[in-house]
Protein backbone atom coordinates (compact mmCIF):
# COMPACT_ATOMS: atom_id res chain seq x y z
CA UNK A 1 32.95 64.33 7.33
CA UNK A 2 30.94 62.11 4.72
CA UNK A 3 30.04 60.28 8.01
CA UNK A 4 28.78 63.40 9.45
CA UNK A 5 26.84 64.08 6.47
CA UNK A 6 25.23 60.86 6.18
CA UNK A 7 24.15 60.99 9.74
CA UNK A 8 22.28 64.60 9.48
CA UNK A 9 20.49 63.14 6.75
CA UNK A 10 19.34 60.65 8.73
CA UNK A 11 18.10 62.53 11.41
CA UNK A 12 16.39 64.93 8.91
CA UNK A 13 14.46 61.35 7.64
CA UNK A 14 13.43 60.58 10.48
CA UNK A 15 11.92 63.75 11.67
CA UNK A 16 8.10 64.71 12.49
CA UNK A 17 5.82 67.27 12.42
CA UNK A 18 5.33 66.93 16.14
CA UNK A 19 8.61 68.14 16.92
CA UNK A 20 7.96 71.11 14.92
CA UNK A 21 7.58 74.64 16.90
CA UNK A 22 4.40 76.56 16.92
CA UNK A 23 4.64 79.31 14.74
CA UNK A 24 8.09 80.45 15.95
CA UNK A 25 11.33 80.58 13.35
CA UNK A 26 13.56 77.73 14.35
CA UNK A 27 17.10 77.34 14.08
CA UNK A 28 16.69 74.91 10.83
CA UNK A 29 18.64 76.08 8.11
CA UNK A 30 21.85 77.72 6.39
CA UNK A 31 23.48 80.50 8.41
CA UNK A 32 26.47 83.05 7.96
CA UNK A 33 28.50 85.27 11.07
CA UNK A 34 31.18 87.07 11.37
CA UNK A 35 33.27 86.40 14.52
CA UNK A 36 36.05 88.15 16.52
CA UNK A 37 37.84 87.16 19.82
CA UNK A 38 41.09 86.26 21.86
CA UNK A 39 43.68 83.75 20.60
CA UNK A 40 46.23 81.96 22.53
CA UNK A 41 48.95 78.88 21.31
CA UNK A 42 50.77 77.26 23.57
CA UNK A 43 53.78 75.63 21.92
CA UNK A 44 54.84 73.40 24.95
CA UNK A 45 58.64 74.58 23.56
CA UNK A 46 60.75 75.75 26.86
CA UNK A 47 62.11 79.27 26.27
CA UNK A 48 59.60 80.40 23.42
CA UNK A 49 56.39 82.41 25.17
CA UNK A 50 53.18 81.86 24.02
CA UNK A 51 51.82 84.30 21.90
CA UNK A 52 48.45 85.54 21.85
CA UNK A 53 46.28 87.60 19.65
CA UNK A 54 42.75 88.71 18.00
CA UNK A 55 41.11 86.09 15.87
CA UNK A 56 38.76 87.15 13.07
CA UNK A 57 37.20 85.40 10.82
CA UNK A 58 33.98 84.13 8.91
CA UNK A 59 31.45 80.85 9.92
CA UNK A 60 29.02 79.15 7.62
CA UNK A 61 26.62 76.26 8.59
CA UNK A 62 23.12 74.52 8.31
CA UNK A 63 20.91 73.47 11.39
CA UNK A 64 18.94 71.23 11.62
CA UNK A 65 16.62 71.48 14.95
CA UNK A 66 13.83 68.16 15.45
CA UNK A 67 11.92 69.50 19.14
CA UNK A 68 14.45 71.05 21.65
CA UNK A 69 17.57 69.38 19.48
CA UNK A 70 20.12 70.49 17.60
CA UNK A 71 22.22 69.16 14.86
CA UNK A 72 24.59 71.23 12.37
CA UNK A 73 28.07 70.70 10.20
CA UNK A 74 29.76 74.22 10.19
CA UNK A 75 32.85 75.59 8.39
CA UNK A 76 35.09 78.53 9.38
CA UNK A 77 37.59 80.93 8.09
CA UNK A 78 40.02 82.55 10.55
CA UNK A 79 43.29 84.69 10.95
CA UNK A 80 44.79 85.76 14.32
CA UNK A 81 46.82 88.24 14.61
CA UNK A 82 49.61 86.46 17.10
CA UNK A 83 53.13 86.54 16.21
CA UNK A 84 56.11 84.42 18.40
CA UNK A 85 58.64 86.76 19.15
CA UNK A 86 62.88 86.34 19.81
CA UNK A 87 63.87 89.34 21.13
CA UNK A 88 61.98 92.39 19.20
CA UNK A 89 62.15 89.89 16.09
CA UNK A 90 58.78 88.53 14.70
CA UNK A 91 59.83 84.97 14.06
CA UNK A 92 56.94 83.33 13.56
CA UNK A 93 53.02 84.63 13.16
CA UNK A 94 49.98 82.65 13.63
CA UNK A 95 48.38 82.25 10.11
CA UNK A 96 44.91 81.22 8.54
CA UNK A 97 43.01 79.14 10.78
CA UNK A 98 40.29 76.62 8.82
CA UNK A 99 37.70 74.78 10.13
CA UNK A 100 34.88 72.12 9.40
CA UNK A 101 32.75 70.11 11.94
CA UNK A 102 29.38 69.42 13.68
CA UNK A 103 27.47 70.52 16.56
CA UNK A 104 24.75 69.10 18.65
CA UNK A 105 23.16 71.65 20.94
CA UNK A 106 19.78 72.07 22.99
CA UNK A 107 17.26 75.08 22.21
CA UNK A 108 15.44 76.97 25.16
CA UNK A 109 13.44 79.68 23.79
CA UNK A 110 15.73 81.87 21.19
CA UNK A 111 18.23 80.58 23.17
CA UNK A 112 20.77 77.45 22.03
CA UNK A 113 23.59 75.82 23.87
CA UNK A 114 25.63 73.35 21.88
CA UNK A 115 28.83 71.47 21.54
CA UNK A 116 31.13 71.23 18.52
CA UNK A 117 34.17 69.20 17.99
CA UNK A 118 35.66 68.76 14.20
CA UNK A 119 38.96 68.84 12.19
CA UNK A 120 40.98 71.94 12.12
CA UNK A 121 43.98 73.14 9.92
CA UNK A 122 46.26 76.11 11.04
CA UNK A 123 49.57 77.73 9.48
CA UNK A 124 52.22 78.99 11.13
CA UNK A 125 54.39 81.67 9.00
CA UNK A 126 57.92 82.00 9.58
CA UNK A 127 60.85 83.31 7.89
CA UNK A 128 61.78 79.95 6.39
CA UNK A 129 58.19 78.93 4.99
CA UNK A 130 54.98 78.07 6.21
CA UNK A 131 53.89 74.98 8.23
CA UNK A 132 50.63 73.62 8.23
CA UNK A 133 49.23 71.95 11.21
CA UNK A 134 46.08 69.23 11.36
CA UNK A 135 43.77 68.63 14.71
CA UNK A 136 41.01 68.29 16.35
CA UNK A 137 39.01 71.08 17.56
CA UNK A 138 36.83 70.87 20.41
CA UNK A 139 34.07 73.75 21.63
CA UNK A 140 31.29 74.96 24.01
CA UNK A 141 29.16 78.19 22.98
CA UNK A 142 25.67 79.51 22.97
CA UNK A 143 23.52 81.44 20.25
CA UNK A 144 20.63 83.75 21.13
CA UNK A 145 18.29 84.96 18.56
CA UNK A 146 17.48 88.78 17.61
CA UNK A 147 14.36 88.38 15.93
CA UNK A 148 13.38 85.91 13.58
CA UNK A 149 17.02 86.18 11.42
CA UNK A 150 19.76 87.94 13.50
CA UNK A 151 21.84 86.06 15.98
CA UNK A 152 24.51 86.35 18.34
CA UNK A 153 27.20 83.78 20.00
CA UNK A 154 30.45 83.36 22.25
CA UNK A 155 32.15 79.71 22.23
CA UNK A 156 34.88 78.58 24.04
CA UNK A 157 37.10 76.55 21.47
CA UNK A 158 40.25 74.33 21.81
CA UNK A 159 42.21 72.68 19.23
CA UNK A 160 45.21 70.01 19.66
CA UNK A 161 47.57 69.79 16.44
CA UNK A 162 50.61 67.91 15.85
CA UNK A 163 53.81 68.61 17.60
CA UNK A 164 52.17 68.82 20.51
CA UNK A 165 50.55 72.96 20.09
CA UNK A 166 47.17 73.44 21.67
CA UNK A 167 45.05 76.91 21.06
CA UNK A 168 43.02 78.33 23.07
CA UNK A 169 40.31 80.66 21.66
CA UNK A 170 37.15 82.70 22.76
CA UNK A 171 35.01 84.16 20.36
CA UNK A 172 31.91 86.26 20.01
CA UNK A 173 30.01 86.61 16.66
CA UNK A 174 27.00 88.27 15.12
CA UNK A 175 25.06 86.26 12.41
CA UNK A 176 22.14 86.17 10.37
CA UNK A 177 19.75 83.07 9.24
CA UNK A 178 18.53 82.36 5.91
């Protein structure tokens, strides 16, 4: 992460004012959304099924955008509503979900397609405690602007923990820009 950090201020150094947009808000700065969407774990575990569920949750970033570029470090706030079921027996239910990474995208317009990949944290609640589980989260999404604050996304996200569980989300959000 401090890596991360160190870079964006490097890119923010090195910036111009030729790269900076005509008149037009740009994607620079802090930003808030609110997101919602499908979530799916796959256990790899023979005779379990993989439960699925809605994810909702809360994402805050900065931008920084130098010409038709894109850089940002994000964080996120999730729950899902999945549970892992034996029988008609809730045995385990998909708990918080955190996040923090970067993305590097490429504006068109009020439109931005990006990439994000970071570190990711998720609990699992069962009947005998909680696990925790670290990864790597990986994504694919696109923002498009609704006048000069307002934004909306979907993303494509996947996240490998330990032991082996992957998730699969989608998500759609609605954000504003500060």
């Amino acid at each position: 992460m401090k890596n991360i950090a160190l870079a964006l201020v490097a890119l923010s150094a090195v910036a111009t004012p030729a790269f900076a947009q005509d008149g037009d808000a740009t994607y620079t700065g802090a930003h808030v959304s609110v997101i919602a969407g499908y979530d799916q774990l796959n256990l790899n575990t023979d005779g379990l099924d993989n439960p699925s569920g809605v994810l909702y949750g809360v994402n805050l970033g900065y931008d920084i955008q130098s010409g038709s570029a894109l850089f940002g470090i994000e964080a996120e706030a999730a729950e899902s509503t999945a549970k892992i079921k034996v029988g008609n027996v809730v045995a385990a239910s998909a708990g918080r979900d955190l996040y923090v990474g970067g993305r590097i995208g490429y504006v068109a317009g009020e439109t931005l397609v990006y990439a994000k990949a970071g570190y990711t944290n998720a609990r699992v609640e069962t009947v005998a405690g909680n696990e925790n589980g670290d990864g790597l989260r990986l994504g694919l999404g696109a923002e498009r602007k609704f006048g000069s604050n307002f934004f909306g996304k979907i993303e494509y996200r996947y996240s490998n923990y330990e032991a082996d569980v992957e998730r699969h989300q989608v998500a759609a959000g609605l954000g504003f820009r500060f």
